[in-house]
Protein backbone atom coordinates (compact mmCIF):
# COMPACT_ATOMS: atom_id res chain seq x y z
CA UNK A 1 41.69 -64.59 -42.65
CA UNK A 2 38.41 -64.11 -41.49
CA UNK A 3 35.38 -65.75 -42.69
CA UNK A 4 32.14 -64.84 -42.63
CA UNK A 5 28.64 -66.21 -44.32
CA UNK A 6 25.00 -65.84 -44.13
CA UNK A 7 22.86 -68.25 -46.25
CA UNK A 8 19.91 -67.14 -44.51
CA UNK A 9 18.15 -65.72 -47.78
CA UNK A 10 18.43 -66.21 -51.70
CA UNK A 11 21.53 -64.12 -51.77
CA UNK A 12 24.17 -65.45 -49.70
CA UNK A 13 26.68 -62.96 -48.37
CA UNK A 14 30.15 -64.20 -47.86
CA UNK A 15 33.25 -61.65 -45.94
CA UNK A 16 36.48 -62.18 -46.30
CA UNK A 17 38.29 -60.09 -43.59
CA UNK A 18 36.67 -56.47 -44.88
CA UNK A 19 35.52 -57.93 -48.55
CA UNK A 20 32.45 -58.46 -49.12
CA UNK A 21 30.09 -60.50 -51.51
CA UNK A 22 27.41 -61.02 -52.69
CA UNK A 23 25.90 -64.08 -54.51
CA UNK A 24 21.96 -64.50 -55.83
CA UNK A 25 22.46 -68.29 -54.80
CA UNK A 26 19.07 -69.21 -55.06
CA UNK A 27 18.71 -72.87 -55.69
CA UNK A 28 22.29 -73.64 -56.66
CA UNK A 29 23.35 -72.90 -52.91
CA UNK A 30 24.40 -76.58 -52.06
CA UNK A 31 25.98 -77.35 -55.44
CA UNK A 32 28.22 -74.71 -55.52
CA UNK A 33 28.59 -72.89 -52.08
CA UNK A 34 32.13 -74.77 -51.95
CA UNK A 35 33.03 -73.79 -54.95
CA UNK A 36 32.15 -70.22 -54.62
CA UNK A 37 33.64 -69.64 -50.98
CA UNK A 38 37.18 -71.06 -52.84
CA UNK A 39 36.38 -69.23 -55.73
CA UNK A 40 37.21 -65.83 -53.85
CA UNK A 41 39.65 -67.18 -51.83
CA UNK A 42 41.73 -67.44 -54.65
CA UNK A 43 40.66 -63.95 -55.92
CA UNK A 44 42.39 -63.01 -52.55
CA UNK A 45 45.87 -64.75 -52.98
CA UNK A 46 44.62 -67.37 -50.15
CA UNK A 47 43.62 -70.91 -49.87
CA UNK A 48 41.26 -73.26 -47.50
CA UNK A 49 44.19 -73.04 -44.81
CA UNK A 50 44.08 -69.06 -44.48
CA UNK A 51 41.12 -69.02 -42.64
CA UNK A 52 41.45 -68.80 -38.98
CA UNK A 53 38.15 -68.22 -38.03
CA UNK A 54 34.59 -68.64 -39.14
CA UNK A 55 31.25 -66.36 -38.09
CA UNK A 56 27.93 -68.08 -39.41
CA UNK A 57 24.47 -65.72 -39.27
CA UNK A 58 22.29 -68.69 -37.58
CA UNK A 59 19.31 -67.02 -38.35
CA UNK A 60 16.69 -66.69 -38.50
CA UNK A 61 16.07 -67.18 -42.41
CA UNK A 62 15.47 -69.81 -44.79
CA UNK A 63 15.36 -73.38 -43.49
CA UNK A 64 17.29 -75.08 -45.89
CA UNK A 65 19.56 -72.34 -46.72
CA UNK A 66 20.42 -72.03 -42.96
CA UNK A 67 21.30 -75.65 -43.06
CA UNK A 68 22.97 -75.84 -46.00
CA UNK A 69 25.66 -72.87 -44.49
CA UNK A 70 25.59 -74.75 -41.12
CA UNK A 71 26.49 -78.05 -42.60
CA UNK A 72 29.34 -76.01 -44.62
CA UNK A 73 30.61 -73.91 -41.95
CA UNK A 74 30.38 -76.73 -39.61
CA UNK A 75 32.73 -78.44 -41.41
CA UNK A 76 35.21 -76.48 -42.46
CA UNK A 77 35.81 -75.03 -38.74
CA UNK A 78 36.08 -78.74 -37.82
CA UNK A 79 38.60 -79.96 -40.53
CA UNK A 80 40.49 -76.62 -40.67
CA UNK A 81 40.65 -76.86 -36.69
CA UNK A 82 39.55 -73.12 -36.43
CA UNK A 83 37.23 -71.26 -34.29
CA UNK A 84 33.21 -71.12 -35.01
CA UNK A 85 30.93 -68.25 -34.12
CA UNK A 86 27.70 -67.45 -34.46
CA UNK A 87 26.00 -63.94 -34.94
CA UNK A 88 26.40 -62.80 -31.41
CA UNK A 89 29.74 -63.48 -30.85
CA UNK A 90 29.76 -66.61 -29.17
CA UNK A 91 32.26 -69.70 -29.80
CA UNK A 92 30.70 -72.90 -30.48
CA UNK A 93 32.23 -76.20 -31.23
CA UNK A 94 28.73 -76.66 -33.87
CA UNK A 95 26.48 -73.56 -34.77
CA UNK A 96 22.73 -74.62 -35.24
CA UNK A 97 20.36 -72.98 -37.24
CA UNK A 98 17.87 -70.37 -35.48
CA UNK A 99 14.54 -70.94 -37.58
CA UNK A 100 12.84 -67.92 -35.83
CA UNK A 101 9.49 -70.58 -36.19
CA UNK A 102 8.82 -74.15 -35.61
CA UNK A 103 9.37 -76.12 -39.52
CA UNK A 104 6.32 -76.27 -41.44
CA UNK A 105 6.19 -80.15 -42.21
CA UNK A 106 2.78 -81.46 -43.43
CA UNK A 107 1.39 -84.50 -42.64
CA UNK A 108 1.82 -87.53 -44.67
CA UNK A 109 -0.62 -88.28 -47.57
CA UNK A 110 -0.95 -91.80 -46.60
């Protein structure tokens, strides 16, 4: 089965194989991303060790939601032992985040 996810906005879109979702994430994206990605795996009859590959939308989009499905994606291509791609096609052993802009990080206060 393939998966797909962009967290690159407050509503993450997950594919699996031709279904698709939708999810209004917003700031519950790193608490229950996990949960929701098994969640319709087990809607489909499948489990963690159907997927045999994994496409990620690097971006560019929301800084932390782009690293939050990184970190996720990341991992489960690594422990599952399948293949990761990004947007474009192209096999990675890690997919990194495409900002589209330098982070905005202020200066200390002190």
């Amino acid at each position: 089965m393939k998966l797909y996810l962009d967290t690159s906005s407050p509503e993450t879109v997950l594919r699996l194989d031709d279904r698709e979702y939708r999810w209004e994430s917003g700031r519950s994206l790193a608490r229950d991303l996990l949960r929701y990605i098994h969640d319709r795996l087990i809607e489909n009859g499948k489990d963690w060790r159907d997927i045999t590959e994994i496409h990620f939308f690097a971006g560019p989009g929301s800084f932390t939601g782009l690293r939050i499905g990184a970190t996720v994606v990341n991992t489960l291509a690594e422990q599952l032992g399948v293949p990761l791609y990004n947007q474009r096609g192209e096999k990675l052993a890690l997919v990194m985040p495409e900002y589209g802009r330098p982070a905005n990080i202020t200066p200390p206060r002190k």
